[in-house]
Protein backbone atom coordinates (compact mmCIF):
# COMPACT_ATOMS: atom_id res chain seq x y z
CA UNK A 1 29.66 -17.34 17.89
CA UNK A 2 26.41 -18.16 16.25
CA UNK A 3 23.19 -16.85 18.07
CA UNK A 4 20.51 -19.66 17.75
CA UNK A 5 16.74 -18.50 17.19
CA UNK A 6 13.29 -19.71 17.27
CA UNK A 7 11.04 -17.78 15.01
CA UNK A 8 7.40 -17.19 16.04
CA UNK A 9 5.50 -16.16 12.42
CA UNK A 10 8.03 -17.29 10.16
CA UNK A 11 5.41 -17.30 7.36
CA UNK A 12 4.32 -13.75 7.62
CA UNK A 13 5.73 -10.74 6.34
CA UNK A 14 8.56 -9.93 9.41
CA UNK A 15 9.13 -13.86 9.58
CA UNK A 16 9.64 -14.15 5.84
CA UNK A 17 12.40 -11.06 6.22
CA UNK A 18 14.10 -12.22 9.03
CA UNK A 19 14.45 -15.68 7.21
CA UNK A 20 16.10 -13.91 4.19
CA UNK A 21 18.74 -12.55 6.97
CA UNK A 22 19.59 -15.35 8.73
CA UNK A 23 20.22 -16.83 5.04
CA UNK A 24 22.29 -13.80 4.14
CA UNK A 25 24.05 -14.06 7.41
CA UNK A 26 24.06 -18.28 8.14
CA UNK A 27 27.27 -17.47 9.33
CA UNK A 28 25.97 -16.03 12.80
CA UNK A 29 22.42 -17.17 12.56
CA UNK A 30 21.21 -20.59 13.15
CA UNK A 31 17.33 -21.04 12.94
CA UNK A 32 16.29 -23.97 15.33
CA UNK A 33 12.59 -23.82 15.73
CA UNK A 34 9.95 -22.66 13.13
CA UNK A 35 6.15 -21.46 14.34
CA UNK A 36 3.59 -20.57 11.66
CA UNK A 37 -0.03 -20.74 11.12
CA UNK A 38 -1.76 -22.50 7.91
CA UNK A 39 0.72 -21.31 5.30
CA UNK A 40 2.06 -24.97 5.01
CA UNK A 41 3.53 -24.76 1.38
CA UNK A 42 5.49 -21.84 2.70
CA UNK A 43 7.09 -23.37 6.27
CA UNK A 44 8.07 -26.97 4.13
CA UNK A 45 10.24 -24.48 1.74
CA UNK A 46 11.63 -22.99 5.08
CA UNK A 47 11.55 -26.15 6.59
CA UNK A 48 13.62 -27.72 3.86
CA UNK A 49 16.21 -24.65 3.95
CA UNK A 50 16.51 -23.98 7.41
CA UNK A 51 16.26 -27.73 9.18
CA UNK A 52 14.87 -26.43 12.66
CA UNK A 53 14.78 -28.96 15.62
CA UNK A 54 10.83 -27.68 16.00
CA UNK A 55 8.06 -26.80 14.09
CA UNK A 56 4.38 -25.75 15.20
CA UNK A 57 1.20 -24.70 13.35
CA UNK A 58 -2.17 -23.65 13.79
CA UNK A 59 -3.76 -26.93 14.79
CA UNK A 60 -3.55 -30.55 14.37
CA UNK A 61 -5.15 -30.51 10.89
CA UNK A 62 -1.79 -28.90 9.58
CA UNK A 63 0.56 -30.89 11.29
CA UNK A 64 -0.79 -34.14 9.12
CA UNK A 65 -0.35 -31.97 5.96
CA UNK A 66 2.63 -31.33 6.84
CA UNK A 67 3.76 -34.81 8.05
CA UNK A 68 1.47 -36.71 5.15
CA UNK A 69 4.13 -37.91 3.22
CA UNK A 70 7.29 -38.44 5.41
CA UNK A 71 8.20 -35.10 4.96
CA UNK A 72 10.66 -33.72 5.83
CA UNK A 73 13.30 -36.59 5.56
CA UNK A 74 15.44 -35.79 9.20
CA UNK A 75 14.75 -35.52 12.50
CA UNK A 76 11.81 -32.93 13.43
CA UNK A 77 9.30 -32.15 15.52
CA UNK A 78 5.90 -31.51 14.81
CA UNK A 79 3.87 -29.51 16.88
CA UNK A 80 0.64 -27.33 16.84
CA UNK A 81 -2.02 -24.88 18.67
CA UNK A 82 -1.21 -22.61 21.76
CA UNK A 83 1.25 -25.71 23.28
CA UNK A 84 3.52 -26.05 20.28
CA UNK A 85 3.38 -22.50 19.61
CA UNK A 86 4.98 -21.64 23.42
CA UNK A 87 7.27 -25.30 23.14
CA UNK A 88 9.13 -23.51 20.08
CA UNK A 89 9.44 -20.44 22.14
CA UNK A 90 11.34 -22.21 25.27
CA UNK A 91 13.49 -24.52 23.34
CA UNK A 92 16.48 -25.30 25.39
CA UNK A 93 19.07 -24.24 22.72
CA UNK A 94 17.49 -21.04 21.29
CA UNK A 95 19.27 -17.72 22.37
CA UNK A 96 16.54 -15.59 20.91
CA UNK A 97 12.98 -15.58 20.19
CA UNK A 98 11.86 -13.59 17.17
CA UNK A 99 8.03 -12.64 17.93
CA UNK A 100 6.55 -11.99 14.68
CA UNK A 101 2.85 -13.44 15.05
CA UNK A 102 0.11 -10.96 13.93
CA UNK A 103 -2.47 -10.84 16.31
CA UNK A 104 -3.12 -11.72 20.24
CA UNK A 105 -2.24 -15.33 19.37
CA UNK A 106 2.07 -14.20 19.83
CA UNK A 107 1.06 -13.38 23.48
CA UNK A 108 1.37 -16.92 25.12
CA UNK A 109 4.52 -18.01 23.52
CA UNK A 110 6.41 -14.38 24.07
CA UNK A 111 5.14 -14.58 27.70
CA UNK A 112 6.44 -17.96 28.32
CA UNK A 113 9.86 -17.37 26.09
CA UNK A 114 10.15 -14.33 28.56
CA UNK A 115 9.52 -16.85 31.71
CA UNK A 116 12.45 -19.59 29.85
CA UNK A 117 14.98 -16.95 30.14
CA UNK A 118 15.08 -15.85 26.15
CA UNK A 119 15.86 -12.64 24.50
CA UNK A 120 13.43 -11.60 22.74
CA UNK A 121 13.23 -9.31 19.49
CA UNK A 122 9.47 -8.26 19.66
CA UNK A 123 7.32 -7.34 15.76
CA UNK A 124 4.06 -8.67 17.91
CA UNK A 125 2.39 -5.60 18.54
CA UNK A 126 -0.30 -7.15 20.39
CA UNK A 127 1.64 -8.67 23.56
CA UNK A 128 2.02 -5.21 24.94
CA UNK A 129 -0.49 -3.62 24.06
CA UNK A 130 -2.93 -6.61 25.52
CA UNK A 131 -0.48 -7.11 28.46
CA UNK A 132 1.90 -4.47 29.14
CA UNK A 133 2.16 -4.42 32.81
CA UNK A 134 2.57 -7.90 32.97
CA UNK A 135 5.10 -8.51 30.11
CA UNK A 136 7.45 -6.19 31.45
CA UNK A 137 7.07 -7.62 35.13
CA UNK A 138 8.09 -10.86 33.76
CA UNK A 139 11.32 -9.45 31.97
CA UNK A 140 12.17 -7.73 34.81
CA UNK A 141 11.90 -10.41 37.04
CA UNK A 142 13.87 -12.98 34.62
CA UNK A 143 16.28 -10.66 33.50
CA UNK A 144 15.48 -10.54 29.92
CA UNK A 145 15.83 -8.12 27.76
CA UNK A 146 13.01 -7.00 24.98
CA UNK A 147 14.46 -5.63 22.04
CA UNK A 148 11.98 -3.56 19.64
CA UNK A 149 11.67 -4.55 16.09
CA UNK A 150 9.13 -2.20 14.66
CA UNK A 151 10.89 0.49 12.72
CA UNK A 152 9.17 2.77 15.05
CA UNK A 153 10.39 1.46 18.60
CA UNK A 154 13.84 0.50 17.06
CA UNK A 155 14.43 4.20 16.54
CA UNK A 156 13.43 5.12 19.58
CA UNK A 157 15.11 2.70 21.05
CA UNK A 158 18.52 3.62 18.94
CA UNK A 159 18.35 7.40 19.68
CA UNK A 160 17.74 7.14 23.21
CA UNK A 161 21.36 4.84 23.49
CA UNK A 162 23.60 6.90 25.52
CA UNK A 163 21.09 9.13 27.13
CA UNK A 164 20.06 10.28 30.46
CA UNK A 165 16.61 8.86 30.13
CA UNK A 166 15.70 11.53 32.93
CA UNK A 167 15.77 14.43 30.30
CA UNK A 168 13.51 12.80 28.26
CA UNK A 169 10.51 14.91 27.19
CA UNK A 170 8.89 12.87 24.53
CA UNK A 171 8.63 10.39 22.24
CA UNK A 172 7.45 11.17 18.42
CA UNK A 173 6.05 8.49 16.66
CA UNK A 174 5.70 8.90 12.58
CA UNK A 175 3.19 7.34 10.66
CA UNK A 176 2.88 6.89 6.94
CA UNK A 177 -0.16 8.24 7.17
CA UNK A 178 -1.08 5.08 4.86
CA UNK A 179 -2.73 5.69 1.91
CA UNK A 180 -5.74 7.91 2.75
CA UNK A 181 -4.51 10.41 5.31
CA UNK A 182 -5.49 13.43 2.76
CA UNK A 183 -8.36 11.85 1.83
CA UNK A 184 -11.52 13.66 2.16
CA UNK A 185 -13.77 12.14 4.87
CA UNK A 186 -16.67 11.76 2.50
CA UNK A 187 -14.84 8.84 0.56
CA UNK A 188 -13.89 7.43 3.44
CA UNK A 189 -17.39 5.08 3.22
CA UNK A 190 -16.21 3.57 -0.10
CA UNK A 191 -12.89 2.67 0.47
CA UNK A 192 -12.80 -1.03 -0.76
CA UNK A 193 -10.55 -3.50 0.21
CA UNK A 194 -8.09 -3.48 -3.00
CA UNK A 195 -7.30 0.15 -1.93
CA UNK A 196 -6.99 -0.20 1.36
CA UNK A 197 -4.22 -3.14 0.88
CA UNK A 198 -2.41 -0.48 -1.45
CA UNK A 199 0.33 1.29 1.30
CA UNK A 200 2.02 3.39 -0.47
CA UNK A 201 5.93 3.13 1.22
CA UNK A 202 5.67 -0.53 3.45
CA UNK A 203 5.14 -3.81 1.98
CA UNK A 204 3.32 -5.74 4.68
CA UNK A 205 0.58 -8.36 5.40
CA UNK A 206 -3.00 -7.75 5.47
CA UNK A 207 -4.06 -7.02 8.71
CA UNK A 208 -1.24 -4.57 9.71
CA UNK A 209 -1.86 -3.24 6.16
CA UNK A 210 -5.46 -2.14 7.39
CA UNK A 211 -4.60 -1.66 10.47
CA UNK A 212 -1.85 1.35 9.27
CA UNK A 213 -4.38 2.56 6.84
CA UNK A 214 -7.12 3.31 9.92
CA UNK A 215 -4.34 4.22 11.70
CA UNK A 216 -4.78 1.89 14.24
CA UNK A 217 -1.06 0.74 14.34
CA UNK A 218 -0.36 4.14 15.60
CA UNK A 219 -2.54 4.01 18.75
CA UNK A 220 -1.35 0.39 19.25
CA UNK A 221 2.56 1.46 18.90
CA UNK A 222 1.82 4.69 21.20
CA UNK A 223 0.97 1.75 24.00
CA UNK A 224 3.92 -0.13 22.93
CA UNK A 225 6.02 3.03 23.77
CA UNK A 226 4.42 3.24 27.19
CA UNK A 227 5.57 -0.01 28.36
CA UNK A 228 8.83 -0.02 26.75
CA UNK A 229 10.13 3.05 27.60
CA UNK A 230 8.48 3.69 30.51
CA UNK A 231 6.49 7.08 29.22
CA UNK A 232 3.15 8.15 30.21
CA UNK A 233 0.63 7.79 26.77
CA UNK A 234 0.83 11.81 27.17
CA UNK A 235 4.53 12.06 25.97
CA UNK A 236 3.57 10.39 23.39
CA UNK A 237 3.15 12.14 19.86
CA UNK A 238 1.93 11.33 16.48
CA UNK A 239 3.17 12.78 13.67
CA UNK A 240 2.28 12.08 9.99
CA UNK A 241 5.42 12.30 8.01
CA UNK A 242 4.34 10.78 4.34
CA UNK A 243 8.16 10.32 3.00
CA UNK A 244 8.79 7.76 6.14
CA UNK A 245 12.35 8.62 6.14
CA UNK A 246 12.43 9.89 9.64
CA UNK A 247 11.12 6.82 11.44
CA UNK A 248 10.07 8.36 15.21
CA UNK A 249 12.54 11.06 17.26
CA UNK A 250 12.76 11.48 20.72
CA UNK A 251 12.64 15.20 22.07
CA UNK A 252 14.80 15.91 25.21
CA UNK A 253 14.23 18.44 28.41
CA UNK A 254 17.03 21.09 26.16
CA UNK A 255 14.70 20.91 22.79
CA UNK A 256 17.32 18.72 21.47
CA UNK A 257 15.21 16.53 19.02
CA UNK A 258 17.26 13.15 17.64
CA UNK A 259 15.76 11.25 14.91
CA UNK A 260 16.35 7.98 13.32
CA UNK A 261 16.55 7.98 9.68
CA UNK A 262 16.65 6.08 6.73
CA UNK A 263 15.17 4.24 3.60
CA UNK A 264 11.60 2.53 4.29
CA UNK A 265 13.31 -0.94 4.41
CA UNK A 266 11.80 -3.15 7.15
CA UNK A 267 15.53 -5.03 7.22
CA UNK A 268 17.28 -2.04 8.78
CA UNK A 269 15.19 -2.81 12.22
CA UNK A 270 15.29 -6.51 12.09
CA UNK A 271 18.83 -6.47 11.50
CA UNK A 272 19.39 -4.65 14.31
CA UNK A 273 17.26 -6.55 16.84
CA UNK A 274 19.45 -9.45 15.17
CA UNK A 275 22.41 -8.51 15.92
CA UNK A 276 22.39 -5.96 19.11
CA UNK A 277 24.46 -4.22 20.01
CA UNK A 278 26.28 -4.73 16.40
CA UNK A 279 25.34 -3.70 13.13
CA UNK A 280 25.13 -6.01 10.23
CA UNK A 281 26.54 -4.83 6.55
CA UNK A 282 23.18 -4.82 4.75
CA UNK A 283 23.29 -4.69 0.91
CA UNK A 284 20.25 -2.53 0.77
CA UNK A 285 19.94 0.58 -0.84
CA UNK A 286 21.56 3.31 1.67
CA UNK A 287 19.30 6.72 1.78
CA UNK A 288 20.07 9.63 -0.57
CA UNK A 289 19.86 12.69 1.66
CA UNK A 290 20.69 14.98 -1.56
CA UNK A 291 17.58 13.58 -3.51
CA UNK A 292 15.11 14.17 -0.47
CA UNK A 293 12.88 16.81 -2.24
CA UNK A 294 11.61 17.59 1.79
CA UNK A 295 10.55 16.25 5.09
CA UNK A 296 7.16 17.22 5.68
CA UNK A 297 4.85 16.49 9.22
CA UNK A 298 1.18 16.89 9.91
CA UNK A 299 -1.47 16.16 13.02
CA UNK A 300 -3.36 12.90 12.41
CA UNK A 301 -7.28 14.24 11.71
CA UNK A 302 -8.87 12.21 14.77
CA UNK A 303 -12.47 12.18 13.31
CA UNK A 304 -11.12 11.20 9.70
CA UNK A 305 -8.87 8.22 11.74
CA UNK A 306 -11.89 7.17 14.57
CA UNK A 307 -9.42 4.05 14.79
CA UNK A 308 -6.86 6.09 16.34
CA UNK A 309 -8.80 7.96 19.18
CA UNK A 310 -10.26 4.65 20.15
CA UNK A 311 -6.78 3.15 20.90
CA UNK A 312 -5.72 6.56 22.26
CA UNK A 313 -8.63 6.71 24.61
CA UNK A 314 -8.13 3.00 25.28
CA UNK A 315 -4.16 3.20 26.26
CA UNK A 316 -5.68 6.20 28.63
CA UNK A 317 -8.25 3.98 30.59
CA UNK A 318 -5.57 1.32 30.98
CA UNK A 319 -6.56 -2.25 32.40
CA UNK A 320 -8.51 -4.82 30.20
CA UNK A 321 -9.78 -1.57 27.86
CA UNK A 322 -7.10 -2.11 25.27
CA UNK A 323 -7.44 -5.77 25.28
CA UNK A 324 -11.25 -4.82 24.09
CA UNK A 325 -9.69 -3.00 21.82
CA UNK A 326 -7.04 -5.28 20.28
CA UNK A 327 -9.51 -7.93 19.91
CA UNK A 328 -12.70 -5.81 18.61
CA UNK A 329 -9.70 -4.60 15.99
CA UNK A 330 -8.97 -7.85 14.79
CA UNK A 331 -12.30 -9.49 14.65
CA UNK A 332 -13.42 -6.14 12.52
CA UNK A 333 -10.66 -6.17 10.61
CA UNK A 334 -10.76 -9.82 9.62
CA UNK A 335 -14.38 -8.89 8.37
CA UNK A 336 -13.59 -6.02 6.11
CA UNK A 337 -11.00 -7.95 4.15
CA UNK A 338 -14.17 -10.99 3.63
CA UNK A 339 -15.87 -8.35 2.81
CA UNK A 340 -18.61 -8.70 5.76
CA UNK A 341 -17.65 -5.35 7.50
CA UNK A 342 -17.66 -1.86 5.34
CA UNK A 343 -14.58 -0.03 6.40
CA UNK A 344 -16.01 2.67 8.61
CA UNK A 345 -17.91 -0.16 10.11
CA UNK A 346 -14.21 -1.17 11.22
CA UNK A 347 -14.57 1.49 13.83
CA UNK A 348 -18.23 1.19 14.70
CA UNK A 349 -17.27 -2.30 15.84
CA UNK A 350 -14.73 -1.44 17.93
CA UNK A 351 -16.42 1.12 19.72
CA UNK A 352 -19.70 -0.16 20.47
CA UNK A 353 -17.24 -3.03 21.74
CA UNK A 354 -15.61 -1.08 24.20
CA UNK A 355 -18.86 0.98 25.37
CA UNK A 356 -20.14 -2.43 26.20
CA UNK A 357 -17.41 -3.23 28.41
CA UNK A 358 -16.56 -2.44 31.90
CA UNK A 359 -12.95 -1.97 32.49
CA UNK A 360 -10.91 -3.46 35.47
CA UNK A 361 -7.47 -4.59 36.03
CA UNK A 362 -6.43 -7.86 34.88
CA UNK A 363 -5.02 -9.91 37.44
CA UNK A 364 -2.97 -12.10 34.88
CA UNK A 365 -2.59 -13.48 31.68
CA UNK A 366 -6.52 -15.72 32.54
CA UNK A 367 -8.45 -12.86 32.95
CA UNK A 368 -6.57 -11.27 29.83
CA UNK A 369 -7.90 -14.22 27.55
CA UNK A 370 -10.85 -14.12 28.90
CA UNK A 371 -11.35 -10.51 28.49
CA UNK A 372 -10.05 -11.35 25.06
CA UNK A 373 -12.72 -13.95 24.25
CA UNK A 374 -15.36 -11.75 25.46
CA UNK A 375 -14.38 -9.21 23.36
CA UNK A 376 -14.39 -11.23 20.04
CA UNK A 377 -17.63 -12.77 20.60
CA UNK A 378 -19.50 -9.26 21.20
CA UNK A 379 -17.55 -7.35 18.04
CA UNK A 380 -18.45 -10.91 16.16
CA UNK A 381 -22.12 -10.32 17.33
CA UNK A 382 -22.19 -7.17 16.17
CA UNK A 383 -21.19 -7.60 12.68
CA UNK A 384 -23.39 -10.52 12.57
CA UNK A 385 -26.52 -8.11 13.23
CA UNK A 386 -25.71 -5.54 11.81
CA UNK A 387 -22.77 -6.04 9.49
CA UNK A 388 -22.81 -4.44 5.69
CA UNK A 389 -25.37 -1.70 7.51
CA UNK A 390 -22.45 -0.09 9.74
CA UNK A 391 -21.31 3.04 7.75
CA UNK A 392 -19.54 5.02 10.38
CA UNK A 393 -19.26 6.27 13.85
CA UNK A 394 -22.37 7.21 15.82
């Protein structure tokens, strides 16, 4: 039987991968709805390829490029903004939804694919972290069930099959480390853009590229882990293992420890989201245990990574805090890369962000946006008073 999906991001880095499977595999795959951003040359190639039902894009602006000159020759249809974005998530015929947006703008469609009833394979980091409590609700309540795609979650979630989930002690999460975690902290204020874009094991886009070089991704995947495994942030670790072979292990009430392993290949997880509870016969390169020259593990330096305490302390104060967070992240982020923001200002931002804010619980997904909105327009004033200046935390 062929498992119909709508793909939220096809143009980034995940959707781009997951594309390349379904085409591998367009024997059980059928792609019927396409959402993307401005990356129109992109999503007509895909468009051309795939022939989805459904398309949306950032705004109305791209749907005329995209539609300028009869394009695409058969029936489609053209959406755009927040409203096309959730109509490609809840199409009738779709099976799955892939969320692979970067960025708080995949919350709204995964919510309301959750509320239509889909299955959802989940790369959108930012849905859980910004919404957690509400996310899960939602599945619960609609039966549907969340499968991880990060390489992170997806071996957790693959080592704790067949467990007793009572004798579970914690969760270890590996990082990369990206590519300054021996760095020495005075060269952390001239890091430039060019180097911070260089990972050294995972090909990815540019903000999750920054975001695993601050470390950030790890505080935002320790909040992921809450929610889906249903762990207190203390039993969660962080561990930086720089081979990436070992992709996170779960330790158990005995001190039995099972890991996940395998080659950094992003198309190991997304296969298996895919095709749960199957495997797929990937052509990849399979991991050489007898050339591993060692498996090494070290404590993330908290005042070398100020990114990482800030989501840490954020996933510990709960409630709107790591929706500050998310969004101060983003906004500072965006800046660094236009080269507006130094990089230690990246954390500056954030935190001066949060210390502005007064935490409470959300009482849905309104009073998340707003939270979110107020959060990008205080990190935005920031770097617009003090931008270049910011050289590190206070």
């Amino acid at each position: 039987m062929v498992k119909t999906l709508s793909l939220l991001g096809s143009t980034g880095s995940i959707g781009v991968q997951v594309l390349k499977l379904v085409k591998q595999f367009e024997n059980q795959f059928r792609i019927i709805g396409l959402a993307a951003g401005k990356n129109i040359g992109l999503l007509r190639k895909q468009i051309l390829h795939f022939k989805p039902q459904a398309v949306s894009v950032a705004s109305e602006k791209e749907a005329v490029d995209l539609t300028s000159d009869g394009f695409p020759g058969f029936p489609l249809k053209v959406l755009w903004g927040h409203e096309g974005h959730q109509e490609v998530a809840t199409l009738k015929e779709a099976d799955m939804v892939v969320s692979a947006m970067v960025g708080a703008v995949g919350l709204r469609p995964t919510l309301a694919a959750i509320k239509a009833k889909k299955t959802i394979a989940l790369a959108n980091k930012e849905p859980l972290v910004m919404a957690g409590a509400l996310i899960m609700e939602e599945a619960r309540k609609h039966g549907v069930t969340i499968l991880p795609v990060d390489s992170e979650h997806s071996a957790i979630f693959q080592v704790l099959q067949g467990q007793h989930r009572g004798g579970l002690k914690r969760i270890i999460i590996t990082a990369s480390g990206g590519p300054f975690w021996d760095s020495p902290k005075e060269d952390m204020g001239r890091i430039t853009g060019q180097e911070a874009l260089n990972h050294p094991r995972w090909k990815m886009g540019p903000k999750i590229t920054i975001d695993s070089s601050t470390l950030m991704n790890k505080g935002l995947e320790a909040m992921e882990a809450q929610w889906l495994f249903g762990v207190s942030l203390d039993q969660v670790d962080i561990y930086i293992h720089p081979q990436s072979i070992i992709h996170s292990m779960v330790e158990y009430q005995d001190g039995s420890i099972l890991a996940q392993m395998g080659n950094p290949d992003m198309s190991i997880p997304i296969a298996y989201a895919l095709s749960y509870p199957r495997r797929l016969p990937l052509k990849q390169g399979f991991l050489d245990l007898i050339s591993l020259t060692g498996l090494t593990f070290y404590l993330p330096d908290l005042e070398r990574f100020p990114c990482l305490r800030l989501a840490l302390e954020a996933g510990r104060i709960g409630g709107s805090m790591p929706v500050v967070l998310n969004a101060a992240n983003e906004v500072a982020v965006s800046s660094f890369l236009n080269g507006t923001l130094p990089y230690q200002g990246i954390s500056v931002v954030i935190e001066e962000t949060m210390r502005n804010h007064e935490h409470f619980i959300p009482a849905g997904l309104e009073e998340i946006l707003t939270v979110d909105n107020w959060a990008r327009k205080q990190a935005s004033s920031w770097i617009a008073k003090y931008g270049p200046g910011l050289k590190g935390n206070k």
